[in-house]
C-alpha atoms as a PDB file:
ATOM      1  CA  UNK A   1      18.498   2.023  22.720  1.00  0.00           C
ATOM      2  CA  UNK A   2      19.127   4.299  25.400  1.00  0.00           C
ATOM      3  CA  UNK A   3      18.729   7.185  26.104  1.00  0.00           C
ATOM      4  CA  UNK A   4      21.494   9.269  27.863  1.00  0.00           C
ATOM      5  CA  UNK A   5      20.668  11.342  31.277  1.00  0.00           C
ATOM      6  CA  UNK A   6      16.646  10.056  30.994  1.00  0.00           C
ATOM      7  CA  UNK A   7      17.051   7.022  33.137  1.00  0.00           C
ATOM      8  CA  UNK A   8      14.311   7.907  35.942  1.00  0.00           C
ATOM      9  CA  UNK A   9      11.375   8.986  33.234  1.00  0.00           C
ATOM     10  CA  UNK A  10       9.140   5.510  34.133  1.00  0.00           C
ATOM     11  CA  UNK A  11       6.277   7.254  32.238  1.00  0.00           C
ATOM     12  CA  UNK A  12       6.120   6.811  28.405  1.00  0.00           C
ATOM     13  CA  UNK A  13       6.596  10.230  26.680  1.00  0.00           C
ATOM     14  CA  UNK A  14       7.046  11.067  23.197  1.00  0.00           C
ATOM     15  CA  UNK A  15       9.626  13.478  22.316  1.00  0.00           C
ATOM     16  CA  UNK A  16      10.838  15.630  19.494  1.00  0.00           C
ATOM     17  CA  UNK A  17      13.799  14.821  17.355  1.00  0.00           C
ATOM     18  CA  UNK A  18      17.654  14.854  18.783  1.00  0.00           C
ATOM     19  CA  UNK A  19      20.927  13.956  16.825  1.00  0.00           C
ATOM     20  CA  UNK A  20      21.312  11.412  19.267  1.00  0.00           C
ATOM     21  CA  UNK A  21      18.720   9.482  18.446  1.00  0.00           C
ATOM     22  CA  UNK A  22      19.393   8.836  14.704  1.00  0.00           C
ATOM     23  CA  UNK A  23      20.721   5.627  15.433  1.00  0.00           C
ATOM     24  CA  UNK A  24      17.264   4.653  17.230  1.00  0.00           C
ATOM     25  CA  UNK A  25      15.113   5.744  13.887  1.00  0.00           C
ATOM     26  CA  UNK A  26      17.130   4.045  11.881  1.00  0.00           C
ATOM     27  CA  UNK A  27      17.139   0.596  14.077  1.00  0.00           C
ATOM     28  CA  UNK A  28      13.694   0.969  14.694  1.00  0.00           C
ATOM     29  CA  UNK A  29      12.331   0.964  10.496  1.00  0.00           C
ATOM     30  CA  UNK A  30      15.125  -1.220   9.828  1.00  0.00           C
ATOM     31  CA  UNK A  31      13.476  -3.732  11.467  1.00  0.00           C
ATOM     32  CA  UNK A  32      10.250  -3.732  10.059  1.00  0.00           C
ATOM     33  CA  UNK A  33      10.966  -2.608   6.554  1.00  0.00           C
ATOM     34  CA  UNK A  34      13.646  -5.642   5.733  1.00  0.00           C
ATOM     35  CA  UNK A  35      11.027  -8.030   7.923  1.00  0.00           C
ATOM     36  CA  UNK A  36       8.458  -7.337   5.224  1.00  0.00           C
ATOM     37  CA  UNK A  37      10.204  -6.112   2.780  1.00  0.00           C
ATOM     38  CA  UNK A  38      13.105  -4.379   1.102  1.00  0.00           C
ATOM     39  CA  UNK A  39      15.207  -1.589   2.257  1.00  0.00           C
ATOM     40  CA  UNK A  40      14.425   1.274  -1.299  1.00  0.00           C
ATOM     41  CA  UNK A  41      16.360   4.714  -2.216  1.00  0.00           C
ATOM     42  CA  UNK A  42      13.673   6.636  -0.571  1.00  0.00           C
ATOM     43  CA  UNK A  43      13.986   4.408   2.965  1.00  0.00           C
ATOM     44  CA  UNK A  44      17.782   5.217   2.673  1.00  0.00           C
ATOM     45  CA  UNK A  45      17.782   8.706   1.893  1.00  0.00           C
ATOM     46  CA  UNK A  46      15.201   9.620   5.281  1.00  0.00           C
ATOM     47  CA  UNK A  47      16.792   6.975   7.400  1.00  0.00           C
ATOM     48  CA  UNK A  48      20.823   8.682   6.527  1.00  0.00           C
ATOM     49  CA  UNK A  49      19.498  12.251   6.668  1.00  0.00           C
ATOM     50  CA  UNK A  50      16.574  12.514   9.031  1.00  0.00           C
ATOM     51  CA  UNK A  51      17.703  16.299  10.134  1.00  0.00           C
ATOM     52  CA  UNK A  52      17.856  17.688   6.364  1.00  0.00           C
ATOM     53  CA  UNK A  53      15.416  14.971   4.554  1.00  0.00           C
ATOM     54  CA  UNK A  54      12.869  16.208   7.492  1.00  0.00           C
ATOM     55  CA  UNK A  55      13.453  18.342  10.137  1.00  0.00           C
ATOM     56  CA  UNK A  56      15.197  21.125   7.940  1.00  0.00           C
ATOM     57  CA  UNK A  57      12.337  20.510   5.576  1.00  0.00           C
ATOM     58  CA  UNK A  58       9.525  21.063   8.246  1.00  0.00           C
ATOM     59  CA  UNK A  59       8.765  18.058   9.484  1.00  0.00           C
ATOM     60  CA  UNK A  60       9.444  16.523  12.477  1.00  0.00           C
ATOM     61  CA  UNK A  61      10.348  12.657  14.146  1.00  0.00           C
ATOM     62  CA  UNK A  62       9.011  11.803  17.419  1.00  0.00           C
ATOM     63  CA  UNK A  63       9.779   9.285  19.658  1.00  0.00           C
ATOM     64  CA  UNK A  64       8.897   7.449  22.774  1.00  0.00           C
ATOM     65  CA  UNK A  65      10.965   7.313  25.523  1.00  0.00           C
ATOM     66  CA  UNK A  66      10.253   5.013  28.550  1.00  0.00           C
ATOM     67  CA  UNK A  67      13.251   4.789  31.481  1.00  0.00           C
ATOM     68  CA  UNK A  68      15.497   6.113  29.172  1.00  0.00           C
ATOM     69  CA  UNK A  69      14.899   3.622  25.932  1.00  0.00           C
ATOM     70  CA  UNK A  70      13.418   4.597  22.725  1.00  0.00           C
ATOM     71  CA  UNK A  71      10.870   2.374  22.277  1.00  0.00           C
ATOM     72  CA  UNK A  72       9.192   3.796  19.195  1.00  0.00           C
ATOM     73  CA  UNK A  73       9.502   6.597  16.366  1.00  0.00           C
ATOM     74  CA  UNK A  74       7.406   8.412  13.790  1.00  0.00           C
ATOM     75  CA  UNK A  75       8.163  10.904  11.302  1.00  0.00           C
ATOM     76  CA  UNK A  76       6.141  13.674   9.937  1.00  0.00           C
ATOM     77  CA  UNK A  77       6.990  14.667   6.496  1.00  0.00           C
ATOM     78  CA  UNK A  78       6.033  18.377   5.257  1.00  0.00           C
ATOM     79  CA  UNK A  79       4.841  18.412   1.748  1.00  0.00           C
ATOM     80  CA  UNK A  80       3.322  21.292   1.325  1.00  0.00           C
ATOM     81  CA  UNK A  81       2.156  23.900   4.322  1.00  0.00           C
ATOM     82  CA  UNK A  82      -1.508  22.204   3.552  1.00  0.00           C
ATOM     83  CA  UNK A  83      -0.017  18.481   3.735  1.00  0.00           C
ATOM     84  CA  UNK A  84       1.698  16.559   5.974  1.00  0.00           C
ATOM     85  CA  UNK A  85       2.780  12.604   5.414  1.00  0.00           C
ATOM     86  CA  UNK A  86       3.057  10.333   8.720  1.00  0.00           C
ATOM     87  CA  UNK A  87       5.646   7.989   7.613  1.00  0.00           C
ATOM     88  CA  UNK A  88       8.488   5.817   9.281  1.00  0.00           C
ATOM     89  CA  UNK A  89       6.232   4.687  12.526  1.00  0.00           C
ATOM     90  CA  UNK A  90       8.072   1.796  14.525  1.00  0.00           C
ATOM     91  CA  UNK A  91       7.177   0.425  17.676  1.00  0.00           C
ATOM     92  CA  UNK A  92      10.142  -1.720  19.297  1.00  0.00           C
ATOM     93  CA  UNK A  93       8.657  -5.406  19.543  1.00  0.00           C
ATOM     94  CA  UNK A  94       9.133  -5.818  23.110  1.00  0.00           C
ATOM     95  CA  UNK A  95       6.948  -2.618  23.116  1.00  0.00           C
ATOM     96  CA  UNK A  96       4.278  -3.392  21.042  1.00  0.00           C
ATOM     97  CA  UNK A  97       0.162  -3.288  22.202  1.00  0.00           C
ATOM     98  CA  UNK A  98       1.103  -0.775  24.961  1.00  0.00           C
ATOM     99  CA  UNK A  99      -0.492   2.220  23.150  1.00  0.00           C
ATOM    100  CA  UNK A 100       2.711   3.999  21.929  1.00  0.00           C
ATOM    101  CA  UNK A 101       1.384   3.434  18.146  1.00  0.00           C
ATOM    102  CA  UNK A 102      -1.750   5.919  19.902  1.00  0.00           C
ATOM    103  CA  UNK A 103       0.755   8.288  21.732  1.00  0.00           C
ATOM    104  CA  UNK A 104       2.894   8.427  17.842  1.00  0.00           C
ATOM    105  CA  UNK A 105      -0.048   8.827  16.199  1.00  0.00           C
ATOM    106  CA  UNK A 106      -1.756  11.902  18.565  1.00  0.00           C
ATOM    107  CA  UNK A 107       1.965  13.726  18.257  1.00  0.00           C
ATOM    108  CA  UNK A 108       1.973  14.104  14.703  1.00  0.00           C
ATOM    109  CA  UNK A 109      -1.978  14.763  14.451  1.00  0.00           C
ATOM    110  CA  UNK A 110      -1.282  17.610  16.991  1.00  0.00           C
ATOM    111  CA  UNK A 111       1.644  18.974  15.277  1.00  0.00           C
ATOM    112  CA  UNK A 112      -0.071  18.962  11.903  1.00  0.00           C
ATOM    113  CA  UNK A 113      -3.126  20.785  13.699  1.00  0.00           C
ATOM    114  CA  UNK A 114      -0.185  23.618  15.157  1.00  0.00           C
ATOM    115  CA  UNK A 115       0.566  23.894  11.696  1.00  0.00           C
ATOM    116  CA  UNK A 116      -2.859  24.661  10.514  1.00  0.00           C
ATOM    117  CA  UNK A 117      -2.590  21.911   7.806  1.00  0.00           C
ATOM    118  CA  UNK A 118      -5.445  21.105   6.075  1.00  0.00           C
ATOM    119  CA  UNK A 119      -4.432  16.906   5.589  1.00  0.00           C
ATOM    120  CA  UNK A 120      -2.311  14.185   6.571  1.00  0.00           C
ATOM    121  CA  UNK A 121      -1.730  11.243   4.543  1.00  0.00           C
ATOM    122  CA  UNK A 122      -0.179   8.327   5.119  1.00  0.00           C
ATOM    123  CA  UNK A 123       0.957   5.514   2.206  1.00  0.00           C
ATOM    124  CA  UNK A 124       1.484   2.351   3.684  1.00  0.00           C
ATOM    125  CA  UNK A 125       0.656  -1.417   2.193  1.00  0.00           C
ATOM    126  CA  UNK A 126      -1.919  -3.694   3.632  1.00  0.00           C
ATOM    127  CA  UNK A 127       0.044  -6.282   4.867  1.00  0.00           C
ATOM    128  CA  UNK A 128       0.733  -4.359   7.965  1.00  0.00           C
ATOM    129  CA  UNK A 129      -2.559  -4.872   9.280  1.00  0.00           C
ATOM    130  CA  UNK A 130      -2.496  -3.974  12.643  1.00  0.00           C
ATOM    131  CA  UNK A 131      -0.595  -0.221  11.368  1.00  0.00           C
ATOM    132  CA  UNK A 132      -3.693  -0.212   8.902  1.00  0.00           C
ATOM    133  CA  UNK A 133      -5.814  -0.758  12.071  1.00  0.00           C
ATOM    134  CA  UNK A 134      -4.109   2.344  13.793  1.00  0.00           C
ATOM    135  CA  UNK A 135      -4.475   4.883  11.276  1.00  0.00           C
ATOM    136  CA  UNK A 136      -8.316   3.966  10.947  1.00  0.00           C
ATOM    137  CA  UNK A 137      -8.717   4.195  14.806  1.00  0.00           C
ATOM    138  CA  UNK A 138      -7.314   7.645  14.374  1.00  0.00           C
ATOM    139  CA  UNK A 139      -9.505   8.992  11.890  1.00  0.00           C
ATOM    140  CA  UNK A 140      -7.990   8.015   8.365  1.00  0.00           C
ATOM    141  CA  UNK A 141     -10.010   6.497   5.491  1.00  0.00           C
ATOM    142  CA  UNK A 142      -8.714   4.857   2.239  1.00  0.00           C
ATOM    143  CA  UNK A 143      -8.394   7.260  -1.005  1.00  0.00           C
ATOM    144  CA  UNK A 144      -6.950   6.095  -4.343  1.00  0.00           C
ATOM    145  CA  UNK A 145      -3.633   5.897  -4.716  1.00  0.00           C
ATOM    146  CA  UNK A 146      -1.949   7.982  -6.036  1.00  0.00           C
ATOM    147  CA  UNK A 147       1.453   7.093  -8.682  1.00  0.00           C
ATOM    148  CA  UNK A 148       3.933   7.181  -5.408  1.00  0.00           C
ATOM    149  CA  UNK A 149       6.693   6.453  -7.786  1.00  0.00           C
ATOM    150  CA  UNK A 150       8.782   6.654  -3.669  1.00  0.00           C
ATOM    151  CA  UNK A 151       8.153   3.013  -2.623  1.00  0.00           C
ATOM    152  CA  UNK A 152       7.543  -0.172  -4.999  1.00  0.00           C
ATOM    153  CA  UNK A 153       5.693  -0.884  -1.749  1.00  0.00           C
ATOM    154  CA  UNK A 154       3.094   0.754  -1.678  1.00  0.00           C
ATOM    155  CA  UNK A 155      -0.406  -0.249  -2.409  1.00  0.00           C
ATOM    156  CA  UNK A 156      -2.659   1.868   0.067  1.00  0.00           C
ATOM    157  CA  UNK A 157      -2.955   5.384   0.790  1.00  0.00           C
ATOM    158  CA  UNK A 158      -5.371   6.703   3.729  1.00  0.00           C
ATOM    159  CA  UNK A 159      -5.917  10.416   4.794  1.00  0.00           C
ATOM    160  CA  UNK A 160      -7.703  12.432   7.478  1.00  0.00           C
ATOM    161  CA  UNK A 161      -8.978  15.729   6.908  1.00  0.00           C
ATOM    162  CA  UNK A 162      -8.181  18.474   9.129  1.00  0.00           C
ATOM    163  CA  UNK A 163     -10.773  20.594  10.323  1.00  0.00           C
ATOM    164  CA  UNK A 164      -9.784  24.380  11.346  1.00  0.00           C
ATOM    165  CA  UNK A 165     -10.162  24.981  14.851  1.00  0.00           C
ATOM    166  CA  UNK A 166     -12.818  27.454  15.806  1.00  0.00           C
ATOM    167  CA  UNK A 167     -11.593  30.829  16.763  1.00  0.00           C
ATOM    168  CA  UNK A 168     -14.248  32.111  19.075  1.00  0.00           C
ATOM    169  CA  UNK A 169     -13.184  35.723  19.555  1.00  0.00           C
ATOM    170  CA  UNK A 170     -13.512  37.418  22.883  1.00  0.00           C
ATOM    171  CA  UNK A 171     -16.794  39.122  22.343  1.00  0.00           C
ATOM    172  CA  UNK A 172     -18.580  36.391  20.819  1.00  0.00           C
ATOM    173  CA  UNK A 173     -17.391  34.357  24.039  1.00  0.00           C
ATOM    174  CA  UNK A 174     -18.797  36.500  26.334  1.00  0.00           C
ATOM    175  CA  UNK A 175     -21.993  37.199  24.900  1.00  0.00           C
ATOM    176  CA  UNK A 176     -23.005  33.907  25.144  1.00  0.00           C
END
């Protein structure tokens, strides 16, 4: 899945969200949503519309780009200007165990934080361990479940808290 004009980028980077790289999101989940399971509404309505199920909505889908290939993508979904959902993470399986999952995961962390959300959750089901693995490396713990009436999938939901950052002001700073 290449990337046009990005050839000579050796360095993995993660990047925001271009129409050219629909096809790439879509390929990517594909892959491990009919692996483990079956393609629902919900997967077809983000994966045909990622510009006005997401980005016009808020949210945004990164990628990572390595000599011009998308190796991996991750969406974050705006529900509220409190909330943000990580959903739709693939890592390419010739890419996988390189640390992308990390490089996904700090993108949408940091763009919730530039946000000033307050949470991110992510619904998932425990069969993908080693995704299940990532989000708790990051920070996220299990809550209940919540009815997600979006995905028969789904049978865990984790969440990390958001703490504000602290605004020192200038005074404070220098009276220390």
């Amino acid at each position: 899945m290449g990337v046009p004009g990005r050839s000579g980028d050796s360095k993995p980077r993660v990047v925001p969200y271009r129409e050219e790289f629909r096809a790439a999101f879509e390929a990517l989940n594909r892959e491990w949503i009919e692996k483990y399971f079956t393609l629902e509404p919900a997967d077809r309505e983000i994966l045909g519309d990622p510009d006005g199920k997401i980005i016009e909505a808020g949210g945004q889908v990164f990628f990572v780009v390595e000599r011009g290939e998308i190796l991996g993508t991750c969406a974050m979904l705006r529900h509220s200007p409190d909330e943000y959902e990580i959903a739709k993470m693939a890592v390419a399986a010739k890419a996988r165990g390189r640390g992308f999952g990390d490089l996904l995961m700090d993108a949408c962390i940091a763009f919730a934080r530039e946000r000033e959300a307050h949470r991110v959750i992510i619904v998932s089901n425990t069969v993908l361990e080693p995704a299940i693995r990532l989000y708790r490396k990051h920070g996220f713990v299990q809550v209940p479940l919540a009815s997600d009436a979006r995905y028969k999938r789904a049978n865990i939901r984790l969440e990390i808290e958001l703490q504000p950052r602290e605004r020192v002001s200038h005074h404070e700073a220098t009276a220390q």
